[in-house]
Protein backbone atom coordinates (compact mmCIF):
# COMPACT_ATOMS: atom_id res chain seq x y z
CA UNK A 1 0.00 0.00 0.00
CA UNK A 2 1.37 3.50 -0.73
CA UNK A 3 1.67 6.39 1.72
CA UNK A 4 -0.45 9.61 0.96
CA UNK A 5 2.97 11.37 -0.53
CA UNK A 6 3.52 8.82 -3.12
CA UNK A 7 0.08 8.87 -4.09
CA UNK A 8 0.00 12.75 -4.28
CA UNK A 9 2.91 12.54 -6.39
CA UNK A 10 0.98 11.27 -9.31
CA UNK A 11 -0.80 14.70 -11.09
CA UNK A 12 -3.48 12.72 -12.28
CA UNK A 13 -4.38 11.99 -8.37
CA UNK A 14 -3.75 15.55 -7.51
CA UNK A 15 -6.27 16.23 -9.92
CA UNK A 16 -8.81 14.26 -9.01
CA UNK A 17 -8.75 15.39 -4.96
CA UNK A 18 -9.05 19.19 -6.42
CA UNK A 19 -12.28 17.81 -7.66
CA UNK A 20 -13.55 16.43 -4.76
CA UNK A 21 -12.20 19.25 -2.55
CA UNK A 22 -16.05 20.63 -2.90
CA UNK A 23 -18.14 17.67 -1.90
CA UNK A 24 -18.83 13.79 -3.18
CA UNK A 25 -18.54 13.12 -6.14
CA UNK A 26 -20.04 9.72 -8.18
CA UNK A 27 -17.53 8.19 -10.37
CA UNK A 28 -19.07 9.30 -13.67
CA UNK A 29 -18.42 12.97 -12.86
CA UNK A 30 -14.97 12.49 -11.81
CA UNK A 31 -14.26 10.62 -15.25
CA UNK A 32 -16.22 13.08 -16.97
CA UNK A 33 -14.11 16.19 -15.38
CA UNK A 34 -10.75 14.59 -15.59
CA UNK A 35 -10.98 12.85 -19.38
CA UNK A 36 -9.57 9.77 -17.75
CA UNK A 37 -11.29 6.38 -18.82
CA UNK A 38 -13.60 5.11 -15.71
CA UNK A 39 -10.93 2.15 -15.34
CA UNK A 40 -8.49 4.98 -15.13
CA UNK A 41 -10.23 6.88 -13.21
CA UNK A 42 -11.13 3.88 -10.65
CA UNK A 43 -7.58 2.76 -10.59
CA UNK A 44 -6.23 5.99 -9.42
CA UNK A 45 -9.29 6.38 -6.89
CA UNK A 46 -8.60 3.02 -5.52
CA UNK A 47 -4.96 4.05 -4.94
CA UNK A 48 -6.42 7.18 -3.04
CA UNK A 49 -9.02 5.17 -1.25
CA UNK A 50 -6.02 2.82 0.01
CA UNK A 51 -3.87 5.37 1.64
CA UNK A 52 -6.74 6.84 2.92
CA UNK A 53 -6.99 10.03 1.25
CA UNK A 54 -10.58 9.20 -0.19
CA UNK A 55 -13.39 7.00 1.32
CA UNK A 56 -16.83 5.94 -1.11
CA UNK A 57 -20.18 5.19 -0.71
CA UNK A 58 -22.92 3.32 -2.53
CA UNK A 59 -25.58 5.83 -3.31
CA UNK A 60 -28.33 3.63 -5.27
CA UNK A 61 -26.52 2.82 -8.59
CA UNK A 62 -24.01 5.06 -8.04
CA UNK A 63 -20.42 4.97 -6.23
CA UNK A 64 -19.67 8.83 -4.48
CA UNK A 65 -16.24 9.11 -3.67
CA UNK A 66 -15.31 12.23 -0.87
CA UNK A 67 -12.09 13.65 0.84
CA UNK A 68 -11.34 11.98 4.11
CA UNK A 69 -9.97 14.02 6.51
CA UNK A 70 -8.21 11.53 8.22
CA UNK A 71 -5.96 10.63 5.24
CA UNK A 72 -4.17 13.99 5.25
CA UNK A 73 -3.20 14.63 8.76
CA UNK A 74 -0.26 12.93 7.90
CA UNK A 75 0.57 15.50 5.15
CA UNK A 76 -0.15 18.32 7.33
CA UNK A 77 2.04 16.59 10.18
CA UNK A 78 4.98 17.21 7.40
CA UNK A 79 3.64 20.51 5.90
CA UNK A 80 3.27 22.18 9.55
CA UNK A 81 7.30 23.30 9.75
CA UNK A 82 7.13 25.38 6.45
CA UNK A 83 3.55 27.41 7.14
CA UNK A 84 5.49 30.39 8.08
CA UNK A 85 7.43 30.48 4.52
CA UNK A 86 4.17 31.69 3.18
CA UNK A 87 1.80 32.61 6.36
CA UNK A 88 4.44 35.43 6.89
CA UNK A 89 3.83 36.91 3.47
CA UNK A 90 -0.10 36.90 3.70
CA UNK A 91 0.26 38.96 6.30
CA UNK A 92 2.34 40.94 4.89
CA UNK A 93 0.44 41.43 2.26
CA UNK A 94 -2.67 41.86 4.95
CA UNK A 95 -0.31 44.87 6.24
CA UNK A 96 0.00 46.74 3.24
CA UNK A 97 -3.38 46.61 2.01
CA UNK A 98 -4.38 47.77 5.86
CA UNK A 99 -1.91 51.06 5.23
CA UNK A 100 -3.06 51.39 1.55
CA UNK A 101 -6.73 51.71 2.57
C-alpha cells in the first residue's frame, strides 16, 4: 500500500482530490471532469481510497467518492514546519493593504 505522498505525487491523483475538494462526487463525474477512462479513473481512486486520502459510498446505482480528513493529517504533520514560509507573506500582504486603505 502507498503512503499519501507517493500517491500525491501522481498529477493525475492531484487532480482528481481538487475535484472532490467541494463535496462527493459519483464516479461518472470524476471521469467526466478529468478525461480519464472510468478504469483509469477507478484505478487511481482506488490508490487514493487505500492510503486513505478518499473513502466511497454506494448511493443507489451510483459509487460517491469524498475527501477523508483523516488521510491527510499525515501530510499536514509534514507541511506544519514550512507554514510560516508563506503565512508570513499573507500577512504581509494583509499589512499593506491595511496602510493602503
Amino acid at each position: 500500500m502507498q503512503t499519501a505522498f507517493e500517491a500525491i505525487v501522481e498529477p493525475v491523483r492531484r487532480e482528481l482530490l481538487d475535484l472532490l475538494v467541494d463535496g462527493p462526487r459519483a464516479v461518472g463525474e470524476l471521469v467526466a471532469a478529468s478525461g480519464l477512462s472510468q478504469p483509469n479513473t477507478s484505478r487511481h481512486l482506488r490508490v487514493l481510497r487505500d492510503c486513505g486520502l478518499v473513502h466511497s459510498k454506494v448511493d443507489g446505482k451510483r459509487r460517491l467518492y469524498e475527501l477523508s480528513a483523516d488521510g491527510f493529517i499525515e501530510l499536514e504533520r509534514w507541511l506544519a514546519p514550512y507554514v510560516h514560509l508563506w503565512r508570513g507573506g499573507l500577512d504581509a500582504l494583509q499589512t499593506h493593504l491595511d496602510e493602503t486603505e
